[in-house]
C-alpha atoms as a PDB file:
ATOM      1  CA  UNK A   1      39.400 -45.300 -13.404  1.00  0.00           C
ATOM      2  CA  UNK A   2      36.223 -46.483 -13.727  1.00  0.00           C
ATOM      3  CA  UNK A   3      33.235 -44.486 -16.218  1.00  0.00           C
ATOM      4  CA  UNK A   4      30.875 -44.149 -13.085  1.00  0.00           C
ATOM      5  CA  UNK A   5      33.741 -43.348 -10.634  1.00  0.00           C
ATOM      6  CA  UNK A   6      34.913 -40.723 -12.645  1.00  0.00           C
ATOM      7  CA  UNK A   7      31.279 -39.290 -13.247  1.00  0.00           C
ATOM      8  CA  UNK A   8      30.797 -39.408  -8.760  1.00  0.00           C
ATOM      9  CA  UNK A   9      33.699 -37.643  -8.341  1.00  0.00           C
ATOM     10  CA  UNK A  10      32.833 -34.672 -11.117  1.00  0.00           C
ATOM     11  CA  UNK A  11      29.474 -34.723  -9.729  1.00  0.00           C
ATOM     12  CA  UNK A  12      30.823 -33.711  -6.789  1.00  0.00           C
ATOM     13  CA  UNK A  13      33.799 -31.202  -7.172  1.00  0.00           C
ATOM     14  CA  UNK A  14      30.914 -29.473  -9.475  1.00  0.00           C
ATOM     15  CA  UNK A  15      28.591 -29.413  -6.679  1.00  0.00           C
ATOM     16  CA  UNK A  16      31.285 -28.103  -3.744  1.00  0.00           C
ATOM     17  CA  UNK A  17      32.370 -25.834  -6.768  1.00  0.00           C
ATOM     18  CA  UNK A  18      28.825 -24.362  -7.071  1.00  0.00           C
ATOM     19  CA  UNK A  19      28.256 -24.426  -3.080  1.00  0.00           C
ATOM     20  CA  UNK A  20      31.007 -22.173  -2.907  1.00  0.00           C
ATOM     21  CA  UNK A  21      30.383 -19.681  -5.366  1.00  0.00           C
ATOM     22  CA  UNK A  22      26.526 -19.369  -4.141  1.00  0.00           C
ATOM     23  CA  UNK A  23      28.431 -19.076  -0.512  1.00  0.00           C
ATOM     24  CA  UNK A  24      30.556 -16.346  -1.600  1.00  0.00           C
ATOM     25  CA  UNK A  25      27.609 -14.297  -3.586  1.00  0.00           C
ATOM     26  CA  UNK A  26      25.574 -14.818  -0.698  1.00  0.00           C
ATOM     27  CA  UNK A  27      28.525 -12.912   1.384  1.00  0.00           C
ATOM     28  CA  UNK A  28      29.302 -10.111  -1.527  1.00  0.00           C
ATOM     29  CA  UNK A  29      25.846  -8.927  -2.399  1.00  0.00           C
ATOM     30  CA  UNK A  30      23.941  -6.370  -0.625  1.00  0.00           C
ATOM     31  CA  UNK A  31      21.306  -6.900   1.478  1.00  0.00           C
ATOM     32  CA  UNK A  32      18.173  -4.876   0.922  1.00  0.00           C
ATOM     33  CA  UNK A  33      17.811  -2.450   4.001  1.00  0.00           C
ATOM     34  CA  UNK A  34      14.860  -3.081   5.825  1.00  0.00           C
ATOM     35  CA  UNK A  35      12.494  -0.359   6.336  1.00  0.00           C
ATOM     36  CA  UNK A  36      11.226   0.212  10.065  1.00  0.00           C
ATOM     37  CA  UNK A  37       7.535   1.692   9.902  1.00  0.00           C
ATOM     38  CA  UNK A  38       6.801   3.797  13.421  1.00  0.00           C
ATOM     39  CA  UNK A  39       3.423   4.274  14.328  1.00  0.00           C
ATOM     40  CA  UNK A  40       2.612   7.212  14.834  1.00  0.00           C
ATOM     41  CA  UNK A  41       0.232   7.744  18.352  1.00  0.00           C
ATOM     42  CA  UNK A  42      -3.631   9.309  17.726  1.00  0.00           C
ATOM     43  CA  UNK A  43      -5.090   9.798  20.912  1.00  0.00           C
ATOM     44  CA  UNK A  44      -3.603  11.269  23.993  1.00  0.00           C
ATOM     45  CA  UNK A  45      -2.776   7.817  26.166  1.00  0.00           C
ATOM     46  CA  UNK A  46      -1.258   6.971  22.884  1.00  0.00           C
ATOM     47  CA  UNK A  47       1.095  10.167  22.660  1.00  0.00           C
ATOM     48  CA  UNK A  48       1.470   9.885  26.465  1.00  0.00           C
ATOM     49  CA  UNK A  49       2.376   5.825  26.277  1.00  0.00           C
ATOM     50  CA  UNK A  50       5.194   6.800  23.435  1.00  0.00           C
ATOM     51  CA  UNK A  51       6.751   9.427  25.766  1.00  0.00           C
ATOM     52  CA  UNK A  52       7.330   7.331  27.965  1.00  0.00           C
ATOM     53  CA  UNK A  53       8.588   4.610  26.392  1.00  0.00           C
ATOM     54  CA  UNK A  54      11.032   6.885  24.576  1.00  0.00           C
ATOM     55  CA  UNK A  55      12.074   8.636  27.120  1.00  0.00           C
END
């Protein structure tokens, strides 16, 4: 087998190798919980709006 060959078909089991380990981190890690910010009504349309959207 040919030098180059041989280095083309490293270079690429190495790079599906490394594709599927970031794949399979990507899948076993955590993802951060995102944190849902509510405003909170100040005048009274406001508070009555939110009522009745939450009703």
């Amino acid at each position: 087998m040919d030098d180059f060959k041989l280095k083309l078909v490293l270079a690429s089991l190495m790079g599906i190798v490394f594709s599927f380990i970031f794949i399979l981190l990507a899948f076993v890690l955590p993802s951060k919980e995102k944190v849902v910010v509510e405003k909170v009504p100040k005048g009274k349309l406001e508070q009555i709006s939110h009522a009745i959207k939450n009703k």
